[in-house]
C-alpha atoms as a PDB file:
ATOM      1  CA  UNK A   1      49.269 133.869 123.886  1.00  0.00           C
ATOM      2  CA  UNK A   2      48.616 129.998 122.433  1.00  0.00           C
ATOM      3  CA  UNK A   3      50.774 128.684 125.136  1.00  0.00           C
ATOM      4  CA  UNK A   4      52.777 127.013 123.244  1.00  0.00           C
ATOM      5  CA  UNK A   5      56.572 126.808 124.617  1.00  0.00           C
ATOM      6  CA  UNK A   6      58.726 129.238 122.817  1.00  0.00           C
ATOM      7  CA  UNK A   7      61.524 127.910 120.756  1.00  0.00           C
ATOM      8  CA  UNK A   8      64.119 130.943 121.942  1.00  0.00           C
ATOM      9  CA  UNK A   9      67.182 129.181 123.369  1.00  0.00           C
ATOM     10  CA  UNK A  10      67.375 132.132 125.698  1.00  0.00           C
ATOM     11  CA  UNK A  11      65.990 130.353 128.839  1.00  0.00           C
ATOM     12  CA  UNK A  12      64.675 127.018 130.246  1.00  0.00           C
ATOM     13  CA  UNK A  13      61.052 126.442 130.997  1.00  0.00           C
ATOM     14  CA  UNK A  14      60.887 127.350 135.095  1.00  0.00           C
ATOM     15  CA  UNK A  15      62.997 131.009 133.620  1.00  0.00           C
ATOM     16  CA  UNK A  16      66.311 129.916 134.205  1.00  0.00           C
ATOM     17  CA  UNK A  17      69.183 130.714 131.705  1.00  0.00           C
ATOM     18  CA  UNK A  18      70.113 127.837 129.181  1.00  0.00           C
ATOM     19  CA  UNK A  19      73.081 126.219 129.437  1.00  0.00           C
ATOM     20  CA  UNK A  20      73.970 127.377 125.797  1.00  0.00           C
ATOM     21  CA  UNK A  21      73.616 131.209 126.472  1.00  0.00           C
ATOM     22  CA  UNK A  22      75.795 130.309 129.540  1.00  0.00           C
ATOM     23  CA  UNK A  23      78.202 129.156 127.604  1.00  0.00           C
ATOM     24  CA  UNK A  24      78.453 131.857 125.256  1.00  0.00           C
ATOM     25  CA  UNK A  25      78.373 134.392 128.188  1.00  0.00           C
ATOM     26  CA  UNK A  26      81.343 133.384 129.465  1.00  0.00           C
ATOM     27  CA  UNK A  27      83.110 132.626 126.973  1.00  0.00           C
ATOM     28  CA  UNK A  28      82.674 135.730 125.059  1.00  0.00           C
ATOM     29  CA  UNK A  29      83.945 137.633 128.231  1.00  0.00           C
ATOM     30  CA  UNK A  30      87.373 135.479 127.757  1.00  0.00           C
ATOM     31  CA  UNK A  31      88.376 137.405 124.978  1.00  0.00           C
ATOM     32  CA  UNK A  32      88.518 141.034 126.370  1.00  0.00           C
ATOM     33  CA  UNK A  33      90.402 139.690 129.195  1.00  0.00           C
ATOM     34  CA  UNK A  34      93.076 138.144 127.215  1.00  0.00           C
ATOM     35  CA  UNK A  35      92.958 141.301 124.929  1.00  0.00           C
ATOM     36  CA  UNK A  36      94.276 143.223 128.300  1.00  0.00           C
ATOM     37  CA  UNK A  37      96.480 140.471 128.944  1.00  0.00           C
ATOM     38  CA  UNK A  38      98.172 140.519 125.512  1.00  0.00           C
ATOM     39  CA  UNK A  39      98.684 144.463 125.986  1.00  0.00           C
ATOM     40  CA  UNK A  40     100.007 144.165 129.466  1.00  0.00           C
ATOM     41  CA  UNK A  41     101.921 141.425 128.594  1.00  0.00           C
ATOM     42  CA  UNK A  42     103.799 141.650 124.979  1.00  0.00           C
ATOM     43  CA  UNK A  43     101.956 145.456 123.791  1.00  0.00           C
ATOM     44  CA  UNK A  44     100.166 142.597 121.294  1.00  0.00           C
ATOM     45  CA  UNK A  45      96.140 143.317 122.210  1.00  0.00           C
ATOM     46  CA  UNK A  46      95.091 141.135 118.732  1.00  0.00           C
ATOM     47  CA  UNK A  47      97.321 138.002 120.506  1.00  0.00           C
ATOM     48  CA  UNK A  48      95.577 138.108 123.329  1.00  0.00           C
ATOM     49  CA  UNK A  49      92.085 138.280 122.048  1.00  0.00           C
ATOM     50  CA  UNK A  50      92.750 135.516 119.574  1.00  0.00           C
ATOM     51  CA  UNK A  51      93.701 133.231 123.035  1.00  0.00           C
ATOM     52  CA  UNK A  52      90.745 134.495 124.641  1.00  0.00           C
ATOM     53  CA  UNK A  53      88.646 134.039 121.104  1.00  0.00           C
ATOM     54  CA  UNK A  54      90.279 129.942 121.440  1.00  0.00           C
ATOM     55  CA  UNK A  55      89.870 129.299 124.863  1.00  0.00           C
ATOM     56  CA  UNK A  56      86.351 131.365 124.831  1.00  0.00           C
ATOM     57  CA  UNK A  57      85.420 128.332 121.815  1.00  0.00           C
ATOM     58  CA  UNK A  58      86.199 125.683 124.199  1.00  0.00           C
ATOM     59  CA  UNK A  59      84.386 127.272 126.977  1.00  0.00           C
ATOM     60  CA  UNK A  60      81.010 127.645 124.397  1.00  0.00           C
ATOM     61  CA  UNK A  61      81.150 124.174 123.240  1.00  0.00           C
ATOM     62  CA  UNK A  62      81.925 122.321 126.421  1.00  0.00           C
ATOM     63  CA  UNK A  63      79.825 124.279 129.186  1.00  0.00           C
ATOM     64  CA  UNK A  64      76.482 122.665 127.996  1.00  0.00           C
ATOM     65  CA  UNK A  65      77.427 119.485 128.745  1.00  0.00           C
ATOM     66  CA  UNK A  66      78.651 120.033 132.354  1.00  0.00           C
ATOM     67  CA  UNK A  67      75.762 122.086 133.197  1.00  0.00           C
ATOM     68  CA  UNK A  68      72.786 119.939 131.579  1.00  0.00           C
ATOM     69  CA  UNK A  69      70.779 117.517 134.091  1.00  0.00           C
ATOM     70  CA  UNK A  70      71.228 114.026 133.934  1.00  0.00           C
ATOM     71  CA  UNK A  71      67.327 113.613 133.011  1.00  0.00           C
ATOM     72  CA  UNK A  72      68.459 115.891 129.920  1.00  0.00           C
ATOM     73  CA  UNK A  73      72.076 113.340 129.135  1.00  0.00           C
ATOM     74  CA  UNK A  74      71.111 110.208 129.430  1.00  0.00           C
ATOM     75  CA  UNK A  75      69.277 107.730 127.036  1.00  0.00           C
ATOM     76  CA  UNK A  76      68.903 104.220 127.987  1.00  0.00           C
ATOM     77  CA  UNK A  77      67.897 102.922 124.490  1.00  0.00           C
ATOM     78  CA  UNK A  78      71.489 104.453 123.263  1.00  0.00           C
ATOM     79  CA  UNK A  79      73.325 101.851 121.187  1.00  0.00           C
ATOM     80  CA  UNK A  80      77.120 101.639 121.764  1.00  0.00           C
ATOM     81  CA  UNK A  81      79.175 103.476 118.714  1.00  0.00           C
ATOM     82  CA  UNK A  82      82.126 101.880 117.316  1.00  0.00           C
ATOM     83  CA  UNK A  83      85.402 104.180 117.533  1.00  0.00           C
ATOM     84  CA  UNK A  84      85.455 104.874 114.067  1.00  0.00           C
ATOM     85  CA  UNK A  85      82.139 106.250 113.885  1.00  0.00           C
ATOM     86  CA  UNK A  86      83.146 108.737 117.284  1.00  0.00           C
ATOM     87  CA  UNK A  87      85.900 109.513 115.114  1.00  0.00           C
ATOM     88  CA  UNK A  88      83.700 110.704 111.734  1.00  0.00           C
ATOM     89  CA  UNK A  89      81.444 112.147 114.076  1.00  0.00           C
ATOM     90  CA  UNK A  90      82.132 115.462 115.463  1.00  0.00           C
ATOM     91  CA  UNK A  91      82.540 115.143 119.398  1.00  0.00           C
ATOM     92  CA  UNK A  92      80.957 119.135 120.592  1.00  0.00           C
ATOM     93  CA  UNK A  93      82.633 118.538 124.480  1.00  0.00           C
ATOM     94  CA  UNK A  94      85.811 116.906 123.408  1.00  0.00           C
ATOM     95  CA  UNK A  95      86.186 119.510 121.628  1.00  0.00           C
ATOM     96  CA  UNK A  96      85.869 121.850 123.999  1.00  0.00           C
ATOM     97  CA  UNK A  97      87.714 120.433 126.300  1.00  0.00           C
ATOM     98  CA  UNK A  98      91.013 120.218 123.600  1.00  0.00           C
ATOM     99  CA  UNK A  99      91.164 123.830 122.989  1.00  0.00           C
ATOM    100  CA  UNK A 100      91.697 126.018 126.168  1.00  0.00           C
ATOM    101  CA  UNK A 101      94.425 123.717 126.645  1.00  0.00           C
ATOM    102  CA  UNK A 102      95.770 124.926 122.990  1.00  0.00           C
ATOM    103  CA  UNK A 103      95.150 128.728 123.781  1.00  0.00           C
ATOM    104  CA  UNK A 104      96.591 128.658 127.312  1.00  0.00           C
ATOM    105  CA  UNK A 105      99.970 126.691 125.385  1.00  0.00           C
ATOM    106  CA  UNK A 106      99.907 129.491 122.294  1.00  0.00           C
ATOM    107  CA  UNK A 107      99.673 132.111 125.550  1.00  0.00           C
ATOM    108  CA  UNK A 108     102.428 130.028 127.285  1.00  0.00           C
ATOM    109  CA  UNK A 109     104.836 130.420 124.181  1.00  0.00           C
ATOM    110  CA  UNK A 110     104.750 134.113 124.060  1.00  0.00           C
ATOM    111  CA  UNK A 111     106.011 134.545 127.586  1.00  0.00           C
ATOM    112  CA  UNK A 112     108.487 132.019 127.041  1.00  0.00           C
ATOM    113  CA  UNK A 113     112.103 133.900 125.356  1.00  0.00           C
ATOM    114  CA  UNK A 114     113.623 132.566 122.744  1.00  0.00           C
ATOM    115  CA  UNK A 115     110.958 129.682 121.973  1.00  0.00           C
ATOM    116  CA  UNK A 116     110.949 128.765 118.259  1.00  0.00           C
ATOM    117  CA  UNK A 117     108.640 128.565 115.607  1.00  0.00           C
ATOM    118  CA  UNK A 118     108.833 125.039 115.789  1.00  0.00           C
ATOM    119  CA  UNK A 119     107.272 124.774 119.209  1.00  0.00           C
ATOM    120  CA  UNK A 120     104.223 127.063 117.940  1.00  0.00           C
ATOM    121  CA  UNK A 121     103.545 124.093 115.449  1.00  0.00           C
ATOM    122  CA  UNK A 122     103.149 121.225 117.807  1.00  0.00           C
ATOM    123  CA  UNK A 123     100.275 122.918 119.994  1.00  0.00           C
ATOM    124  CA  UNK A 124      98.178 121.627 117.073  1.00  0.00           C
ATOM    125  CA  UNK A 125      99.641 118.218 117.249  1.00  0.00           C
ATOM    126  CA  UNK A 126      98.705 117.912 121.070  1.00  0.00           C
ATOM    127  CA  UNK A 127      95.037 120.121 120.616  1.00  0.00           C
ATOM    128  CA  UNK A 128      94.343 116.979 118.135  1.00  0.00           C
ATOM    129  CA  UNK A 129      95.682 114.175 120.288  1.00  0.00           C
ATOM    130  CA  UNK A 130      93.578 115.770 123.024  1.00  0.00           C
ATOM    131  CA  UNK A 131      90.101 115.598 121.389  1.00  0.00           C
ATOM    132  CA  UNK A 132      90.841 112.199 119.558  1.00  0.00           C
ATOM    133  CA  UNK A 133      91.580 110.489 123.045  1.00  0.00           C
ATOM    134  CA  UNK A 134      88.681 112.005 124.631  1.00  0.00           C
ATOM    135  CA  UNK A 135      85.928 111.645 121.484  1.00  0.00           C
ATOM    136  CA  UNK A 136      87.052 108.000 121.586  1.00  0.00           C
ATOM    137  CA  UNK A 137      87.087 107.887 126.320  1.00  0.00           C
ATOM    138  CA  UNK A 138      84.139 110.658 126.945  1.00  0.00           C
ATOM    139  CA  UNK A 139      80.656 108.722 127.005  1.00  0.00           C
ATOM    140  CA  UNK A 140      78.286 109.266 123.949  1.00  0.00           C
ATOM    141  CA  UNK A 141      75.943 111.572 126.179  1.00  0.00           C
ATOM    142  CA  UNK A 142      78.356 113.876 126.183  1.00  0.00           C
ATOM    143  CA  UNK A 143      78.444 114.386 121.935  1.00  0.00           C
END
């Protein structure tokens, strides 16, 4: 024992759980439940757990940032960014915010009858739309 900190994302310092492990907790429990959705819903098991996979992303990447303190988010000596560099830059909670939106529309389609191909192709249009607006609106911190 040197005690030194360990480096293990696995918990914080005072024991609790990391927001990152959090994060993948839940959302890896996402996809068996929309596995047993899919079944019970369309007899399509490998639908379902590719929603749940989607909207279990979304939960992974935005969950740290919701659950971090404020000590932990903020940075007074943070410069502004200009909009084209949040654009290059890849934005972890905007992300995460875009894409249970796109699984729970994908999900939406199936139960909908007679919905065309066509209307499967624009849930990417608005999933993009989604994270552009909010990498350019969501504060820096949240990156």
């Amino acid at each position: 024992m040197s005690g030194s900190r360990s480096t293990e994302p696995e918990s914080t310092e005072d024991g609790r759980l990391s927001p990152e492990l959090i994060g993948v907790a839940v959302g890896v429990l996402t996809v068996p439940v929309f596995a047993y959705l899919g079944l019970e819903l369309f007899g399509d098991p490998a639908f379902g757990a590719f929603v749940g996979l989607v909207i279990g992303l979304g939960i992974f990447l935005s969950a740290p940032a919701f659950m971090a303190d404020d000590e932990e988010q903020s940075d007074a000596t943070a410069t502004p960014v200009a909009i084209g560099d949040r654009l290059r830059q890849f934005h972890r909670t905007a992300a995460g915010l875009a894409l249970p939106p796109a699984g729970v529309l994908l999900f939406s389609w199936r139960l909908v009858p007679g919905a065309s191909l066509l209307s499967v192709l624009v849930i990417p249009v608005i999933t993009a739309v989604i994270y552009v607006s909010l990498a350019v609106l969501l504060p820096q911190q949240f990156s």
